[in-house]
C-alpha atoms as a PDB file:
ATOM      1  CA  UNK A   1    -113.333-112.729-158.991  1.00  0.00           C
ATOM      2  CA  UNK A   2    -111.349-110.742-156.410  1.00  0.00           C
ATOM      3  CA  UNK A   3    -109.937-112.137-153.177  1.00  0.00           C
ATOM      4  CA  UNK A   4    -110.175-110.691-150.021  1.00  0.00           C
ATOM      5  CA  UNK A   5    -108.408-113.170-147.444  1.00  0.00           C
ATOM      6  CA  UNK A   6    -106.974-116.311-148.768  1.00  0.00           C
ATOM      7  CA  UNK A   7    -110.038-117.812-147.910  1.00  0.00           C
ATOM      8  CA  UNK A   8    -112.625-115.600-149.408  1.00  0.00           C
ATOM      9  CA  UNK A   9    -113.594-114.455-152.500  1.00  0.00           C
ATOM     10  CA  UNK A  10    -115.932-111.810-154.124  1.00  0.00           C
ATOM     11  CA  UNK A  11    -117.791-112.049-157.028  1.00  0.00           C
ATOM     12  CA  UNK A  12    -121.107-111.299-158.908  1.00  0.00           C
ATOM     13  CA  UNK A  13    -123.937-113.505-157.137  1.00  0.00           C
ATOM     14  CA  UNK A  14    -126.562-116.514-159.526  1.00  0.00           C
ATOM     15  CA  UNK A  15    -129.409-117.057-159.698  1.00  0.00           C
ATOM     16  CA  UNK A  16    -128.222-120.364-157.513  1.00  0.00           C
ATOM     17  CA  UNK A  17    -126.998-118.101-154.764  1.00  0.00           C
ATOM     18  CA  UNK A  18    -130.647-116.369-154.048  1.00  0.00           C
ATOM     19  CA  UNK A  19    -131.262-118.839-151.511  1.00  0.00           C
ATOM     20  CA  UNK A  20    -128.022-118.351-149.124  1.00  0.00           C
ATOM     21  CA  UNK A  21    -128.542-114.385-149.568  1.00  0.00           C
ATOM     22  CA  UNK A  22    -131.905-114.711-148.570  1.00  0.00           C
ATOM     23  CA  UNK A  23    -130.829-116.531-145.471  1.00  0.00           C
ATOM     24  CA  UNK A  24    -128.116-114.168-144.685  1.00  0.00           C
ATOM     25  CA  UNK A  25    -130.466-111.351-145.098  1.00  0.00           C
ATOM     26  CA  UNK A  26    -133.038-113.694-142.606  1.00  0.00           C
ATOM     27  CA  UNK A  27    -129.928-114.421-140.221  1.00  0.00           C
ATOM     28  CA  UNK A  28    -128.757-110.521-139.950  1.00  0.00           C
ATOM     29  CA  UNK A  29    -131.539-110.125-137.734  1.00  0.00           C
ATOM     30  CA  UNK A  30    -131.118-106.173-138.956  1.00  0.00           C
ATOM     31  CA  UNK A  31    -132.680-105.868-142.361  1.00  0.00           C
ATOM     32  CA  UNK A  32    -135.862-105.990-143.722  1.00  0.00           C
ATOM     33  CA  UNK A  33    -136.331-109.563-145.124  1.00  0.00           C
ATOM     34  CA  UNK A  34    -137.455-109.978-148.457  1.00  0.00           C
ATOM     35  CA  UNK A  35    -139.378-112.675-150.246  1.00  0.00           C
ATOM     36  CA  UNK A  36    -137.311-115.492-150.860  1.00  0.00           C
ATOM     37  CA  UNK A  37    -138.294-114.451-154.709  1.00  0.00           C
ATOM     38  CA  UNK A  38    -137.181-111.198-154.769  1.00  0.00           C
ATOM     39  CA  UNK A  39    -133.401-112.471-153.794  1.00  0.00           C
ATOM     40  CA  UNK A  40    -133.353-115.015-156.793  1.00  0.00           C
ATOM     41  CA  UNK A  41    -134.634-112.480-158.973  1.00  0.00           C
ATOM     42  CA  UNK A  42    -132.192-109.911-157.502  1.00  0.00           C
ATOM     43  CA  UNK A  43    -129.240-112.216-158.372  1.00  0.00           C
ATOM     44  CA  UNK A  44    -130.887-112.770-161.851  1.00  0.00           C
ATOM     45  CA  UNK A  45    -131.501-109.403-162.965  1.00  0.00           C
ATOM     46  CA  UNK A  46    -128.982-107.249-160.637  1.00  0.00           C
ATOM     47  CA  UNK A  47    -126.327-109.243-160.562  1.00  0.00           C
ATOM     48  CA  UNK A  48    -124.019-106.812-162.003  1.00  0.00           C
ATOM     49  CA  UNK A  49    -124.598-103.995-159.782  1.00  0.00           C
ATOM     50  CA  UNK A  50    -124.110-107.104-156.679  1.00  0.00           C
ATOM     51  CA  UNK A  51    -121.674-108.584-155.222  1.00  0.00           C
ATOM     52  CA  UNK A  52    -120.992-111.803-153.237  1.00  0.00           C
ATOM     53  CA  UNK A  53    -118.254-113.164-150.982  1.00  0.00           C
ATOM     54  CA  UNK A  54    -117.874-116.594-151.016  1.00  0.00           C
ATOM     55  CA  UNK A  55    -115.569-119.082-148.460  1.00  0.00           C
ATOM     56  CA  UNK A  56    -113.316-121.394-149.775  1.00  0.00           C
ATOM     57  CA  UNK A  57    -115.978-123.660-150.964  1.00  0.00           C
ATOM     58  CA  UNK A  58    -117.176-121.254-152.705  1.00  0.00           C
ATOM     59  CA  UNK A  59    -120.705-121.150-150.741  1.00  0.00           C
ATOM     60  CA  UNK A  60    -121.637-117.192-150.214  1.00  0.00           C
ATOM     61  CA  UNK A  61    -120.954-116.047-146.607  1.00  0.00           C
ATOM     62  CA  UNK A  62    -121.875-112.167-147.722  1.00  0.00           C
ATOM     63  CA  UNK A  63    -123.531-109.940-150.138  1.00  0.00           C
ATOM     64  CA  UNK A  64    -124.282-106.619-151.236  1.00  0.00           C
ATOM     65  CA  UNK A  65    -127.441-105.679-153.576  1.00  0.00           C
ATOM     66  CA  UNK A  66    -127.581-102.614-155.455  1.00  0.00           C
ATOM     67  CA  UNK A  67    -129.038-101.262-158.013  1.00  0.00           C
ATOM     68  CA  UNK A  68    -128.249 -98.126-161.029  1.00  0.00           C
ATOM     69  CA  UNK A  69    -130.800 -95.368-160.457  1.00  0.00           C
ATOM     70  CA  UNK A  70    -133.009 -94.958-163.813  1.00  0.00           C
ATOM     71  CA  UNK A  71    -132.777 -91.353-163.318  1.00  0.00           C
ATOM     72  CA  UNK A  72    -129.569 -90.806-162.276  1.00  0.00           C
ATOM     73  CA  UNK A  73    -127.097 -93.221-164.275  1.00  0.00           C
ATOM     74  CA  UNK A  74    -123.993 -92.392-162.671  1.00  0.00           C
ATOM     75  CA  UNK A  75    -125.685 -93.140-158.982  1.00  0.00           C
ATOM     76  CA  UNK A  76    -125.347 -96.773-157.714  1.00  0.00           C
ATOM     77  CA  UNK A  77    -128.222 -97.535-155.152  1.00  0.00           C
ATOM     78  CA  UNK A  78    -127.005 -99.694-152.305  1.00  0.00           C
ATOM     79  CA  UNK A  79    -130.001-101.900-151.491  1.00  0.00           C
ATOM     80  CA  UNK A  80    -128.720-104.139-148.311  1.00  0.00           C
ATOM     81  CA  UNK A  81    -125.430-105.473-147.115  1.00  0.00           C
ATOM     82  CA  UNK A  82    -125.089-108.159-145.298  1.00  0.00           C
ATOM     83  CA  UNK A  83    -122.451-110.773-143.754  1.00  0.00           C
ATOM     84  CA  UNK A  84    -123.198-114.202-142.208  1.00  0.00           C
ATOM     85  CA  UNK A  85    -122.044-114.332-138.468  1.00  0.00           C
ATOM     86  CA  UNK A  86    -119.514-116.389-138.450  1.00  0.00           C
ATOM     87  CA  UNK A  87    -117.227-113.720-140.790  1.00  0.00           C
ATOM     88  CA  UNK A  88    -118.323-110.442-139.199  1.00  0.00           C
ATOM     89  CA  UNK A  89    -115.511-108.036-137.852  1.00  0.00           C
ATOM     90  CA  UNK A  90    -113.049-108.819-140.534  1.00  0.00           C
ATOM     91  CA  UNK A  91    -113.935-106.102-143.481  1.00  0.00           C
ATOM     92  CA  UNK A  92    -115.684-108.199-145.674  1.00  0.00           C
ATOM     93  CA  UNK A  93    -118.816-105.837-145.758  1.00  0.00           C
ATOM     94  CA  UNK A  94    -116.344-102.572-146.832  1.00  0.00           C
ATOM     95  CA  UNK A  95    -114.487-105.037-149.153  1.00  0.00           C
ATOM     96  CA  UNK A  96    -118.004-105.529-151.048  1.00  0.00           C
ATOM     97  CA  UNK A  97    -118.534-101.773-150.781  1.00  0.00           C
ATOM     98  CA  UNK A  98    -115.466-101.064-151.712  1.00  0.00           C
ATOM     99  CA  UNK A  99    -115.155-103.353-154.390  1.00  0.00           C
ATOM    100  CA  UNK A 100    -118.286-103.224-156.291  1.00  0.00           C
ATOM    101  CA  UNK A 101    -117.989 -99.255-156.179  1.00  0.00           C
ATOM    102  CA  UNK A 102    -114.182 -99.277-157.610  1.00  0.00           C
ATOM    103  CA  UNK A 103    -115.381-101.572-160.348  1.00  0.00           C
ATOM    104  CA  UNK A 104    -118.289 -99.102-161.183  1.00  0.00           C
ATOM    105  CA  UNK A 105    -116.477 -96.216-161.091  1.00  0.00           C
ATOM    106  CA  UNK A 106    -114.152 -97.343-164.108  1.00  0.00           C
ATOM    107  CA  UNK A 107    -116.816 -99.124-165.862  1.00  0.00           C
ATOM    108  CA  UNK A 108    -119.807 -96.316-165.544  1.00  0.00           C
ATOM    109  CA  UNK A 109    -118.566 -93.191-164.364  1.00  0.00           C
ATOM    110  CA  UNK A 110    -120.041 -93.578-160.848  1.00  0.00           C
ATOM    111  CA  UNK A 111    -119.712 -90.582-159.274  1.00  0.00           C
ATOM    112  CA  UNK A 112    -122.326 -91.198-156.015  1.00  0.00           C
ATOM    113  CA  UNK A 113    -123.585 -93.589-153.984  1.00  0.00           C
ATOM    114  CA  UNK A 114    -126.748 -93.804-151.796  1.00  0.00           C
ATOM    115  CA  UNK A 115    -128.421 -96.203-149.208  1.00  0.00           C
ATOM    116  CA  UNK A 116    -130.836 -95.672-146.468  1.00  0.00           C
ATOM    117  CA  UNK A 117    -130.321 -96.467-143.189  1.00  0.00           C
ATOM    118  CA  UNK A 118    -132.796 -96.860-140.270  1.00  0.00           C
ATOM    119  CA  UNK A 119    -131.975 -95.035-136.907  1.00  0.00           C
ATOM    120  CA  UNK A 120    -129.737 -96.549-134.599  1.00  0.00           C
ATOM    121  CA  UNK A 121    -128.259 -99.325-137.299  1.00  0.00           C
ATOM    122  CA  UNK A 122    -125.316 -97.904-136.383  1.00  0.00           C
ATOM    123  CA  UNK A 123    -123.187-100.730-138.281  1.00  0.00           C
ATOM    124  CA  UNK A 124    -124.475 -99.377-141.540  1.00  0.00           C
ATOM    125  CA  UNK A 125    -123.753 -95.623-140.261  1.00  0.00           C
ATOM    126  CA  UNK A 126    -120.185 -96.853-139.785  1.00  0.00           C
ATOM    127  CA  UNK A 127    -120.101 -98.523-142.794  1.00  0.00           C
ATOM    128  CA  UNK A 128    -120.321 -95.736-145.047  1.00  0.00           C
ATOM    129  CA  UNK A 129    -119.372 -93.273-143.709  1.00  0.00           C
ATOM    130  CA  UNK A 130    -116.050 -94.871-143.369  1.00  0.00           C
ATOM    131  CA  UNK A 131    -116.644 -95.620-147.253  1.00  0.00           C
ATOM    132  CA  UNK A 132    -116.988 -91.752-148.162  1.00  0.00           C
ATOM    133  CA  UNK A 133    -114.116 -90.708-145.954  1.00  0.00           C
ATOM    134  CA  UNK A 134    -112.167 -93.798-148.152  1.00  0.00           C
ATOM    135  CA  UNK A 135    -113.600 -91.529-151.187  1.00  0.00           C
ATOM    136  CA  UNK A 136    -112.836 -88.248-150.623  1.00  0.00           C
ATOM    137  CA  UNK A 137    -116.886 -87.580-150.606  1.00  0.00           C
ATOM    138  CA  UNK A 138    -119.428 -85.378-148.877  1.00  0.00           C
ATOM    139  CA  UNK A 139    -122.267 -87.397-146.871  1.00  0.00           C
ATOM    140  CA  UNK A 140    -126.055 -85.618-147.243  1.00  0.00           C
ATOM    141  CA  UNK A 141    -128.241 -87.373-144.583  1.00  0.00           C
ATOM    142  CA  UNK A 142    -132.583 -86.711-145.085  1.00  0.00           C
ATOM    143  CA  UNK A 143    -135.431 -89.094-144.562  1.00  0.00           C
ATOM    144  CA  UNK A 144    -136.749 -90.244-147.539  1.00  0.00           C
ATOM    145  CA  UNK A 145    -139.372 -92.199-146.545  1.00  0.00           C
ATOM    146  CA  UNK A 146    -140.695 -91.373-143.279  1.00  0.00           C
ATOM    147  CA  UNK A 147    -142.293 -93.934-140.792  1.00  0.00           C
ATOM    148  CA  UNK A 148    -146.128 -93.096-141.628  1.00  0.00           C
ATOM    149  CA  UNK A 149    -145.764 -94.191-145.520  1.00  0.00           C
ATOM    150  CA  UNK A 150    -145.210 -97.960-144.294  1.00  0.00           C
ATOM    151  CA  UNK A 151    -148.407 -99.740-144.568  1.00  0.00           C
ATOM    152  CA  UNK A 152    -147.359-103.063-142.772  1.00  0.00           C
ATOM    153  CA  UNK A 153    -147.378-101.407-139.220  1.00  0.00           C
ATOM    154  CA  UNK A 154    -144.609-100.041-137.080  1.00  0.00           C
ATOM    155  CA  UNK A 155    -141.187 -99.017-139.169  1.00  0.00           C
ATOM    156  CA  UNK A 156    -138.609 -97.006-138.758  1.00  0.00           C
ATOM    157  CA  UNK A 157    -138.065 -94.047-141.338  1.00  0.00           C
ATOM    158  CA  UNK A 158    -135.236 -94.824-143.823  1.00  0.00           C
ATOM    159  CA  UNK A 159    -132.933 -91.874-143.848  1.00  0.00           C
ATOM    160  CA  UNK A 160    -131.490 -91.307-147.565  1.00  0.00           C
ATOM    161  CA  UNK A 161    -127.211 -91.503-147.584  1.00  0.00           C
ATOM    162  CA  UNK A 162    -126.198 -89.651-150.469  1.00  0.00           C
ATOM    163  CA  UNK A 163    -122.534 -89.984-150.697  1.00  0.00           C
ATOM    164  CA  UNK A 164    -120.478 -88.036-153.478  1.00  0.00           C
ATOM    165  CA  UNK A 165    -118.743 -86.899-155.447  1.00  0.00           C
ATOM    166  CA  UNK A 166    -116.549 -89.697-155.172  1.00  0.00           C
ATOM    167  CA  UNK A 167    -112.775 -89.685-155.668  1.00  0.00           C
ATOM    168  CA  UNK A 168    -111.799 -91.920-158.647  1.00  0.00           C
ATOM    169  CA  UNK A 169    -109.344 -93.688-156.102  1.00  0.00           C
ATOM    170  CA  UNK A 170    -109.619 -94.724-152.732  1.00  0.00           C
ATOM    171  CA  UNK A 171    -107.568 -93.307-150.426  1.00  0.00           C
ATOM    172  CA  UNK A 172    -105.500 -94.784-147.692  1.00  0.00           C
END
């Protein structure tokens, strides 16, 4: 477990905390919600390539799904991110990023990192592109899945973040 603030910590999310990420992921208002399902199964089968923050009573309050691409062992996927209200504006989204990626890096020779982003999320643009600056790292921006290959109506394209090589530090 790492600490952030006094008050928070992160950690790898349970199976018990599938519930609160799905309503953080409901709450955002931003992302693409899930089944309730897919989050418990997320924190069952991904939970070490996730992360969780978690307030002093230990209840999460943020989270960040990802996921090692089959093809590409050394990439770490970046599903969603995603911090309750109430503890937005104080870095706990980068400190997840962060985090998660530095532990990665020394375990499995991560080396880049993608995520899409719709158009216009431009908290997520921040986000990481902050994050590769951190890094040291080149950002590649395409769409990788454009808005007519969504079947359940209207979406906007997800343009592909590929962010690497990464420094083996952050910098300051």
């Amino acid at each position: 477990m790492t600490a952030v603030q006094a008050d928070l910590q992160i950690d790898r999310p349970t199976v018990a905390d599938g519930a609160a990420l799905w309503r953080i992921a409901r709450d955002s208002e931003v992302l693409d919600l899930n089944s309730s399902y897919s989050y418990l199964l997320w924190c069952r089968d991904f939970a070490a390539t996730s992360a969780v923050a978690r307030d002093e009573s230990g209840e999460p309050v943020g989270f960040l799904t990802g996921y090692v691409r089959p093809d590409r062992p050394d990439t770490l996927l970046v599903w969603q991110v995603a911090v309750d209200s109430a503890y937005r504006g104080r870095g706990l989204a980068a400190a997840l990023l962060d985090g998660l990626t530095a532990r990665f890096t020394a375990e499995r020779g991560l080396t880049t990192v993608e995520t899409t982003i719709s158009p216009g999320n431009t908290a997520s643009e921040r986000l990481f592109t902050a994050f590769a600056e951190r890094r040291g790292a080149a950002v590649r921006r395409e769409v990788l899945f454009d808005t007519g290959l969504f079947p359940d109506g209207p979406h906007d394209p997800e343009v592909l973040y590929r962010i690497g090589p990464l420094s083996p530090t952050p910098s300051a």
